[in-house]
PDB file of N, CA and C in Angstrom:
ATOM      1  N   UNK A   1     -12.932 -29.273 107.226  1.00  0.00           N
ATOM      2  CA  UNK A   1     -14.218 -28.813 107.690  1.00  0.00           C
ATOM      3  C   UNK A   1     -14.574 -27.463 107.052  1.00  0.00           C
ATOM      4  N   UNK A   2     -13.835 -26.541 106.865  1.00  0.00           N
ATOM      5  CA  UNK A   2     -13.869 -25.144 106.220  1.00  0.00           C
ATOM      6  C   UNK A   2     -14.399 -25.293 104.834  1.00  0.00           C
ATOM      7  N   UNK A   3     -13.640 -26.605 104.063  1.00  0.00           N
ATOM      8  CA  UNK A   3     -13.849 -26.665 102.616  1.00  0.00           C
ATOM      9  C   UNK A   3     -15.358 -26.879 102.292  1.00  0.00           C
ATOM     10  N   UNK A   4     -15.935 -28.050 103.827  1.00  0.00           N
ATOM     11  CA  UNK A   4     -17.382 -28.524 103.551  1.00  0.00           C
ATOM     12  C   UNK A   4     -18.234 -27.467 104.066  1.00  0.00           C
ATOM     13  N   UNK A   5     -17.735 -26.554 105.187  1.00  0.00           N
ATOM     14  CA  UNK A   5     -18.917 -25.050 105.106  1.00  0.00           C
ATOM     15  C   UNK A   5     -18.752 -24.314 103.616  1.00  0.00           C
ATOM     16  N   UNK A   6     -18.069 -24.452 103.294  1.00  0.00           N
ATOM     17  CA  UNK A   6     -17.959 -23.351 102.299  1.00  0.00           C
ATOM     18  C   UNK A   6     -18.674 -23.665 100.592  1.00  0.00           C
ATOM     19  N   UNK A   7     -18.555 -25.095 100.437  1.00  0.00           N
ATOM     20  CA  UNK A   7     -19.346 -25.696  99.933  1.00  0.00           C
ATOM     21  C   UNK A   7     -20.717 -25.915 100.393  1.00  0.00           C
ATOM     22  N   UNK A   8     -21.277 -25.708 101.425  1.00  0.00           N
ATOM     23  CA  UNK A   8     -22.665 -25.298 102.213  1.00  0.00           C
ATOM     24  C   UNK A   8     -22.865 -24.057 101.625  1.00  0.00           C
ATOM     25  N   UNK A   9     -21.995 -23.195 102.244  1.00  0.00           N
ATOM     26  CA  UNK A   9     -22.645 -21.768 101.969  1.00  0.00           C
ATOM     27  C   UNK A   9     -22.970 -21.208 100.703  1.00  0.00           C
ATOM     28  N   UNK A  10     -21.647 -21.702  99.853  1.00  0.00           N
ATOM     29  CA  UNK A  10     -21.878 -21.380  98.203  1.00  0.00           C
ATOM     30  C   UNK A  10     -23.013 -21.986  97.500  1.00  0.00           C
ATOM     31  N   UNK A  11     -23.735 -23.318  98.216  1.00  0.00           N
ATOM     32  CA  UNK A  11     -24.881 -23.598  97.387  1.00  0.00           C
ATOM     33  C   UNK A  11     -25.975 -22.604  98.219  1.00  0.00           C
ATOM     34  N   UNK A  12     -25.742 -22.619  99.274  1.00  0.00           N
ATOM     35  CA  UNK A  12     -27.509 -21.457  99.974  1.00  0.00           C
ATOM     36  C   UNK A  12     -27.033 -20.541  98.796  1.00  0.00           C
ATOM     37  N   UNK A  13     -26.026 -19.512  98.654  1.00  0.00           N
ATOM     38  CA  UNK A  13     -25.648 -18.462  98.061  1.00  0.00           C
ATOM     39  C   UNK A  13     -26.077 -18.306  96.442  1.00  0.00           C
ATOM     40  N   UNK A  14     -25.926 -19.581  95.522  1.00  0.00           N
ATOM     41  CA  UNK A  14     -26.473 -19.872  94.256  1.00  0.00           C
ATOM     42  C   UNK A  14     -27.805 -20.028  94.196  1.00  0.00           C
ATOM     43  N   UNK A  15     -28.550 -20.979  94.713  1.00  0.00           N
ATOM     44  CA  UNK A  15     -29.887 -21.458  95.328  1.00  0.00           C
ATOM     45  C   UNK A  15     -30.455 -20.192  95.239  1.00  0.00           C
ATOM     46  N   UNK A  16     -30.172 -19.212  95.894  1.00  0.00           N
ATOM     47  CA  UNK A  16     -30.941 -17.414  95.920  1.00  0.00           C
ATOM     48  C   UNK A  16     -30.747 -16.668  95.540  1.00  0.00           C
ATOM     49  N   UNK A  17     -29.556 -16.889  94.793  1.00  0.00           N
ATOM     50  CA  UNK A  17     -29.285 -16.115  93.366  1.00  0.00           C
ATOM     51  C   UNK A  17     -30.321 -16.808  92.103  1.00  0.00           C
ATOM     52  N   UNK A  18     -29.913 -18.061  91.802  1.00  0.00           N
ATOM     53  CA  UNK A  18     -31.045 -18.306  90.702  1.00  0.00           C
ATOM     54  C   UNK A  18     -32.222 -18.282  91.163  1.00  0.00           C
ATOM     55  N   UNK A  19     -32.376 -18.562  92.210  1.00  0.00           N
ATOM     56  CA  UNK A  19     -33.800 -18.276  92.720  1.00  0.00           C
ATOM     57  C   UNK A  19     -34.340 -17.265  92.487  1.00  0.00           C
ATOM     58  N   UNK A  20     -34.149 -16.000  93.322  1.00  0.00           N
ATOM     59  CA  UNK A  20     -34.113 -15.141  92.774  1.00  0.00           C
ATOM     60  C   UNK A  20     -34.238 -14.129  91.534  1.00  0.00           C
ATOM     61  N   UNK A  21     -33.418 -14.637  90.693  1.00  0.00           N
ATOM     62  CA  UNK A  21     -33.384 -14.497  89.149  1.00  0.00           C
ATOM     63  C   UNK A  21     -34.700 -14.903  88.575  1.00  0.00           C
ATOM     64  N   UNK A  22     -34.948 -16.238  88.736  1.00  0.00           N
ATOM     65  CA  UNK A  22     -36.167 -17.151  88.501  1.00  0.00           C
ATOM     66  C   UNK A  22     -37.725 -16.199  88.714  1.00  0.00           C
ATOM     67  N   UNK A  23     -37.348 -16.273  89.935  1.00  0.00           N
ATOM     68  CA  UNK A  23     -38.600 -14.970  90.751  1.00  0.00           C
ATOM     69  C   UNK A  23     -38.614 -13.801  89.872  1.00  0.00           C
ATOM     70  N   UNK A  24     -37.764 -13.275  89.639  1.00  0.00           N
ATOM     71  CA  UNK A  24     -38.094 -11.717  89.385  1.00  0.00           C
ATOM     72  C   UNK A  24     -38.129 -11.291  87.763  1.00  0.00           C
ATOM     73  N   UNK A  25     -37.459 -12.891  87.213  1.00  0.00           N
ATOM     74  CA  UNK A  25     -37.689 -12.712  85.685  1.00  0.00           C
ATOM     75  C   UNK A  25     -39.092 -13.438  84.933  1.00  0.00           C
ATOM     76  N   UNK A  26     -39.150 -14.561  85.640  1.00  0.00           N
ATOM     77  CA  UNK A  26     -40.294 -15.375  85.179  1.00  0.00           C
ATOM     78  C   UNK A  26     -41.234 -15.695  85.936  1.00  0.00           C
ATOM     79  N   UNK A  27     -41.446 -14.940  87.288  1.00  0.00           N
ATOM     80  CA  UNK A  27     -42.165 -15.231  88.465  1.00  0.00           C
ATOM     81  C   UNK A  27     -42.074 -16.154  89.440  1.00  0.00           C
ATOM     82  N   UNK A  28     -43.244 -16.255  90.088  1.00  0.00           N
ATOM     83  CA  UNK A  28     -42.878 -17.261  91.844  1.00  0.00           C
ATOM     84  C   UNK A  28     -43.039 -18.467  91.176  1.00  0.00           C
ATOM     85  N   UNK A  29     -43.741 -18.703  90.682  1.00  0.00           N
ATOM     86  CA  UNK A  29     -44.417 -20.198  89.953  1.00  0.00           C
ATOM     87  C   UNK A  29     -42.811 -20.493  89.402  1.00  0.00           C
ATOM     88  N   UNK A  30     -41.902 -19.641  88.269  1.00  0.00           N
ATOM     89  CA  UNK A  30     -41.057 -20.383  87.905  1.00  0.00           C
ATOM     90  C   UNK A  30     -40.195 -20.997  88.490  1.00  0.00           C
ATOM     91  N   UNK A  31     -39.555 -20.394  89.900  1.00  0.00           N
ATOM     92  CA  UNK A  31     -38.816 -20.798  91.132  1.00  0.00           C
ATOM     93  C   UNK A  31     -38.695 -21.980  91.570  1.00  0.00           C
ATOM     94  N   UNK A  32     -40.272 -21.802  92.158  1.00  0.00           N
ATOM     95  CA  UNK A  32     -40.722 -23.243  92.454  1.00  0.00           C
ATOM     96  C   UNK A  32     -40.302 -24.912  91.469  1.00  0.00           C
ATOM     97  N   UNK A  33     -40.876 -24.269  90.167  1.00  0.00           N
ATOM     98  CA  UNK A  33     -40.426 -25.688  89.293  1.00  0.00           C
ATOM     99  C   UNK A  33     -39.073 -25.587  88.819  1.00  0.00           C
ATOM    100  N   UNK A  34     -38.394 -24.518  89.041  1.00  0.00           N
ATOM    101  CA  UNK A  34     -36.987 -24.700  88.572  1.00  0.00           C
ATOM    102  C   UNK A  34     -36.330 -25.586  89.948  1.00  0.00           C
ATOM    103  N   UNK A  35     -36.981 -25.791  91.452  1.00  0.00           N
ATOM    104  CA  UNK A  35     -36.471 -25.980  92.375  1.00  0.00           C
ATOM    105  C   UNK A  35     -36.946 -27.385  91.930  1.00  0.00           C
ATOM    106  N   UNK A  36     -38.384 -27.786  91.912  1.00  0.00           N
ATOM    107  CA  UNK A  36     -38.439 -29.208  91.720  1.00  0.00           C
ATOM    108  C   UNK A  36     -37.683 -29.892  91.072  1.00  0.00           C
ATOM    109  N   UNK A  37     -37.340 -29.132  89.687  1.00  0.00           N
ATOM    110  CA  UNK A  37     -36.277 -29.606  88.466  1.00  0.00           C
ATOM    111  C   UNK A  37     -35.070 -30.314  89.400  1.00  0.00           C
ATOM    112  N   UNK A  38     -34.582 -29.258  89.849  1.00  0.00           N
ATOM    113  CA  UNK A  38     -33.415 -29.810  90.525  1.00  0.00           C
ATOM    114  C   UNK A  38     -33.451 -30.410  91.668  1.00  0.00           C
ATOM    115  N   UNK A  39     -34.397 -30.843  92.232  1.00  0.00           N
ATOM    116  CA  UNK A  39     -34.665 -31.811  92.843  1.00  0.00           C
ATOM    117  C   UNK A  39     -34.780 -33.027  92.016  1.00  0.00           C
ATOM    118  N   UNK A  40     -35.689 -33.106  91.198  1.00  0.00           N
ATOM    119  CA  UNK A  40     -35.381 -34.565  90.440  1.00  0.00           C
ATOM    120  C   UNK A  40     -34.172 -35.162  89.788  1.00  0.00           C
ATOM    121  N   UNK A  41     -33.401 -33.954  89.075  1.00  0.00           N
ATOM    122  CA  UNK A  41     -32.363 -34.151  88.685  1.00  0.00           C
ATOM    123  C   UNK A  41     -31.067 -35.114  90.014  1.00  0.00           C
ATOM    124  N   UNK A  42     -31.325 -34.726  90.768  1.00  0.00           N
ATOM    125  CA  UNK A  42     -30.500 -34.823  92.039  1.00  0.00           C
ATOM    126  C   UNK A  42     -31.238 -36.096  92.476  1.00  0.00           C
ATOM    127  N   UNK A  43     -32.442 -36.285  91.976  1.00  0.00           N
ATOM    128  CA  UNK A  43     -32.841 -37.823  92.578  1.00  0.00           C
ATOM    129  C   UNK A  43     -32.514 -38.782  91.336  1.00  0.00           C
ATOM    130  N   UNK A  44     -32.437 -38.491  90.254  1.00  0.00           N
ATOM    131  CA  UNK A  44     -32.032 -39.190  89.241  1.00  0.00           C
ATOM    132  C   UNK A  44     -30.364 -39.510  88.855  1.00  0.00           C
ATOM    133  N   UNK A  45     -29.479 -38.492  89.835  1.00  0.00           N
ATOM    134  CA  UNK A  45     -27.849 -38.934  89.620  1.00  0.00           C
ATOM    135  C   UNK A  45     -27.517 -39.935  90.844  1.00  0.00           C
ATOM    136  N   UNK A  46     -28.203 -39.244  91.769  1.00  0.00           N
ATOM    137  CA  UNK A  46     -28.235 -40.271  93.263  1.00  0.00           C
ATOM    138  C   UNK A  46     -28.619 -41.838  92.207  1.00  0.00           C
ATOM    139  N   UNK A  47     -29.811 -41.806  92.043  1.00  0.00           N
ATOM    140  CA  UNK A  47     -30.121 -43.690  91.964  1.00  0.00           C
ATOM    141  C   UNK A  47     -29.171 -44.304  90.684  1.00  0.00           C
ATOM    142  N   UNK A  48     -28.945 -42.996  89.718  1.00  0.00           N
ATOM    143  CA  UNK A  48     -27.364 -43.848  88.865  1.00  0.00           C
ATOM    144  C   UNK A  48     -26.229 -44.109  89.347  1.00  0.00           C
ATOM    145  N   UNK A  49     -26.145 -43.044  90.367  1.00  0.00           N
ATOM    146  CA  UNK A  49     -24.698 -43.611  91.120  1.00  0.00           C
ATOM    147  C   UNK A  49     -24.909 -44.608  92.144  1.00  0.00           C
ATOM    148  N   UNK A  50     -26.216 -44.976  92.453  1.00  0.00           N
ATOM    149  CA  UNK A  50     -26.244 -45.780  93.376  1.00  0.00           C
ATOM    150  C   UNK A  50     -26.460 -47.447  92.762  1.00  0.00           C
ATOM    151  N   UNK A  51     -26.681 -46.964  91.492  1.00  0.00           N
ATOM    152  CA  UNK A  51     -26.631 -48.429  90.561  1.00  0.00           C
ATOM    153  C   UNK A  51     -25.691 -49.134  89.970  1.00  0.00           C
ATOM    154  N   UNK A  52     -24.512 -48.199  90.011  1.00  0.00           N
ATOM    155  CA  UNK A  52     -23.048 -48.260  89.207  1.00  0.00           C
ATOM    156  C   UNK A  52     -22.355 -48.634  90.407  1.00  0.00           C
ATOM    157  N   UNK A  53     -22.677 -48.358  91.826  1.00  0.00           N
ATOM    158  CA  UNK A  53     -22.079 -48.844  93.074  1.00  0.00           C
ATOM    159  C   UNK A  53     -21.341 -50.433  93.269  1.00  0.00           C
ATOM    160  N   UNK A  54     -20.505 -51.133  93.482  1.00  0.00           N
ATOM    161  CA  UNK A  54     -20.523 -52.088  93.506  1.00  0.00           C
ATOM    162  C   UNK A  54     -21.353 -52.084  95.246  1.00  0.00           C
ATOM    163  N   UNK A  55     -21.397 -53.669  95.166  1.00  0.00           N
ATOM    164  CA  UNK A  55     -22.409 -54.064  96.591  1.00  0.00           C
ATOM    165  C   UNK A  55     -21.544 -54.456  97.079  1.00  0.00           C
ATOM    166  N   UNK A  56     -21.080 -54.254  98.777  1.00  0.00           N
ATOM    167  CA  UNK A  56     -20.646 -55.009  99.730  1.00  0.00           C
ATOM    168  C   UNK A  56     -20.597 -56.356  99.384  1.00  0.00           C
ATOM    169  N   UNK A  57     -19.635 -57.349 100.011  1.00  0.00           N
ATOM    170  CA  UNK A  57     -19.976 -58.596 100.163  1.00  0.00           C
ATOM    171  C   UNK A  57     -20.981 -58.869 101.434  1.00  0.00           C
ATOM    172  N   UNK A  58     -21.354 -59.706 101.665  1.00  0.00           N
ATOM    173  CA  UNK A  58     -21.831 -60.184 102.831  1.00  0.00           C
ATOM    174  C   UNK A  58     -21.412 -61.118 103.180  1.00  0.00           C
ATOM    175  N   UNK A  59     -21.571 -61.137 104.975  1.00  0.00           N
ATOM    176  CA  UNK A  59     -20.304 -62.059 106.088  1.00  0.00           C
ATOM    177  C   UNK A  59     -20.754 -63.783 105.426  1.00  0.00           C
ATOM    178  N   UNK A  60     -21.513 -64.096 104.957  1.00  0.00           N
ATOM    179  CA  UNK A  60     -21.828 -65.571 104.339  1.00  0.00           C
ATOM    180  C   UNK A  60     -21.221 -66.031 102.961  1.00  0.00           C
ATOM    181  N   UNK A  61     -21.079 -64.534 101.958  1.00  0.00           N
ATOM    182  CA  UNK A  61     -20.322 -64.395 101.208  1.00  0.00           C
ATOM    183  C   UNK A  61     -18.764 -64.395 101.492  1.00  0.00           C
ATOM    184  N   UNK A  62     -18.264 -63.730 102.432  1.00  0.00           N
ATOM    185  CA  UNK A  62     -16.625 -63.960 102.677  1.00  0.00           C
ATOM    186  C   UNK A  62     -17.025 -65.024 103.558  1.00  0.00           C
ATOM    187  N   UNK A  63     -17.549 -65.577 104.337  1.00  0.00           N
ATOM    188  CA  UNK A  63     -17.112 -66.662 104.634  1.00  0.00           C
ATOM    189  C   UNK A  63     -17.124 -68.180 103.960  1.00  0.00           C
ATOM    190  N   UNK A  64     -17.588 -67.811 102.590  1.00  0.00           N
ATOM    191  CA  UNK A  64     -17.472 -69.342 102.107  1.00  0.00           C
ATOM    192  C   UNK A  64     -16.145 -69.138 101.136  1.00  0.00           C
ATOM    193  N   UNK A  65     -15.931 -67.806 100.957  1.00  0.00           N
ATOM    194  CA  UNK A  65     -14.787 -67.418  99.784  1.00  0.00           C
ATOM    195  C   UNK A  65     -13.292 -67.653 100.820  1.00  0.00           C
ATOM    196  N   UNK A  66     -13.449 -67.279 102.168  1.00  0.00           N
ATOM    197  CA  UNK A  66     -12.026 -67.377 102.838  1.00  0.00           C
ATOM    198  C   UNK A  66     -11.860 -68.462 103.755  1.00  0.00           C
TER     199      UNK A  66
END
Protein backbone atom coordinates (compact mmCIF):
# COMPACT_ATOMS: atom_id res chain seq x y z
CA UNK A 1 0.00 0.00 0.00
CA UNK A 2 2.96 2.52 0.78
CA UNK A 3 4.56 1.60 -2.67
CA UNK A 4 0.99 2.61 -4.41
CA UNK A 5 0.80 6.10 -2.26
CA UNK A 6 4.02 6.84 -3.16
CA UNK A 7 3.59 6.21 -6.68
CA UNK A 8 0.38 8.64 -6.24
CA UNK A 9 2.29 11.21 -4.74
CA UNK A 10 5.37 11.19 -7.07
CA UNK A 11 3.06 11.67 -10.08
CA UNK A 12 0.92 14.87 -8.26
CA UNK A 13 4.71 15.89 -7.46
CA UNK A 14 6.01 15.65 -11.39
CA UNK A 15 2.55 16.76 -12.85
CA UNK A 16 3.55 20.39 -10.94
CA UNK A 17 6.80 20.35 -11.53
CA UNK A 18 6.43 20.11 -15.37
CA UNK A 19 3.54 21.90 -15.05
CA UNK A 20 4.87 24.39 -13.66
CA UNK A 21 7.96 24.57 -15.78
CA UNK A 22 5.45 24.58 -18.77
CA UNK A 23 3.66 27.70 -17.10
CA UNK A 24 6.44 29.80 -16.37
CA UNK A 25 8.58 29.01 -19.47
CA UNK A 26 6.09 28.88 -22.28
CA UNK A 27 2.94 30.07 -20.55
CA UNK A 28 -0.66 28.89 -19.26
CA UNK A 29 -1.78 27.91 -22.78
CA UNK A 30 1.41 25.59 -22.93
CA UNK A 31 0.41 23.58 -19.68
CA UNK A 32 -2.76 23.02 -20.69
CA UNK A 33 -1.74 21.22 -24.12
CA UNK A 34 1.21 19.63 -22.67
CA UNK A 35 -1.59 18.13 -20.16
CA UNK A 36 -3.90 17.16 -23.07
CA UNK A 37 -0.73 15.58 -24.77
CA UNK A 38 -0.50 13.36 -22.03
CA UNK A 39 -3.72 12.62 -21.78
CA UNK A 40 -3.93 11.24 -25.23
CA UNK A 41 -0.84 9.58 -25.03
CA UNK A 42 -2.27 7.63 -21.97
CA UNK A 43 -5.45 7.01 -24.03
CA UNK A 44 -3.50 5.66 -26.86
CA UNK A 45 -1.19 2.97 -24.59
CA UNK A 46 -4.43 2.05 -22.63
CA UNK A 47 -6.37 0.92 -26.08
CA UNK A 48 -2.84 -0.90 -27.28
CA UNK A 49 -2.64 -2.68 -24.27
CA UNK A 50 -6.07 -3.33 -24.28
CA UNK A 51 -5.77 -4.84 -27.85
CA UNK A 52 -2.73 -7.08 -27.21
CA UNK A 53 -4.97 -8.39 -24.12
CA UNK A 54 -5.94 -11.84 -24.64
CA UNK A 55 -10.01 -12.17 -24.08
CA UNK A 56 -11.49 -14.24 -21.36
CA UNK A 57 -13.15 -17.33 -22.44
CA UNK A 58 -16.74 -17.38 -21.99
CA UNK A 59 -18.89 -19.97 -19.73
CA UNK A 60 -20.37 -21.39 -23.41
CA UNK A 61 -16.89 -21.38 -24.56
CA UNK A 62 -15.48 -23.67 -21.59
CA UNK A 63 -18.36 -25.42 -21.61
CA UNK A 64 -18.26 -26.98 -24.96
CA UNK A 65 -14.24 -27.28 -24.62
CA UNK A 66 -14.60 -29.31 -21.05
Amino acid sequence: MSINTMGYNTSIALGALFGGWFADSLGLDSALWFGVALTGAALLVTVAIRRTATVPASEDELATTG
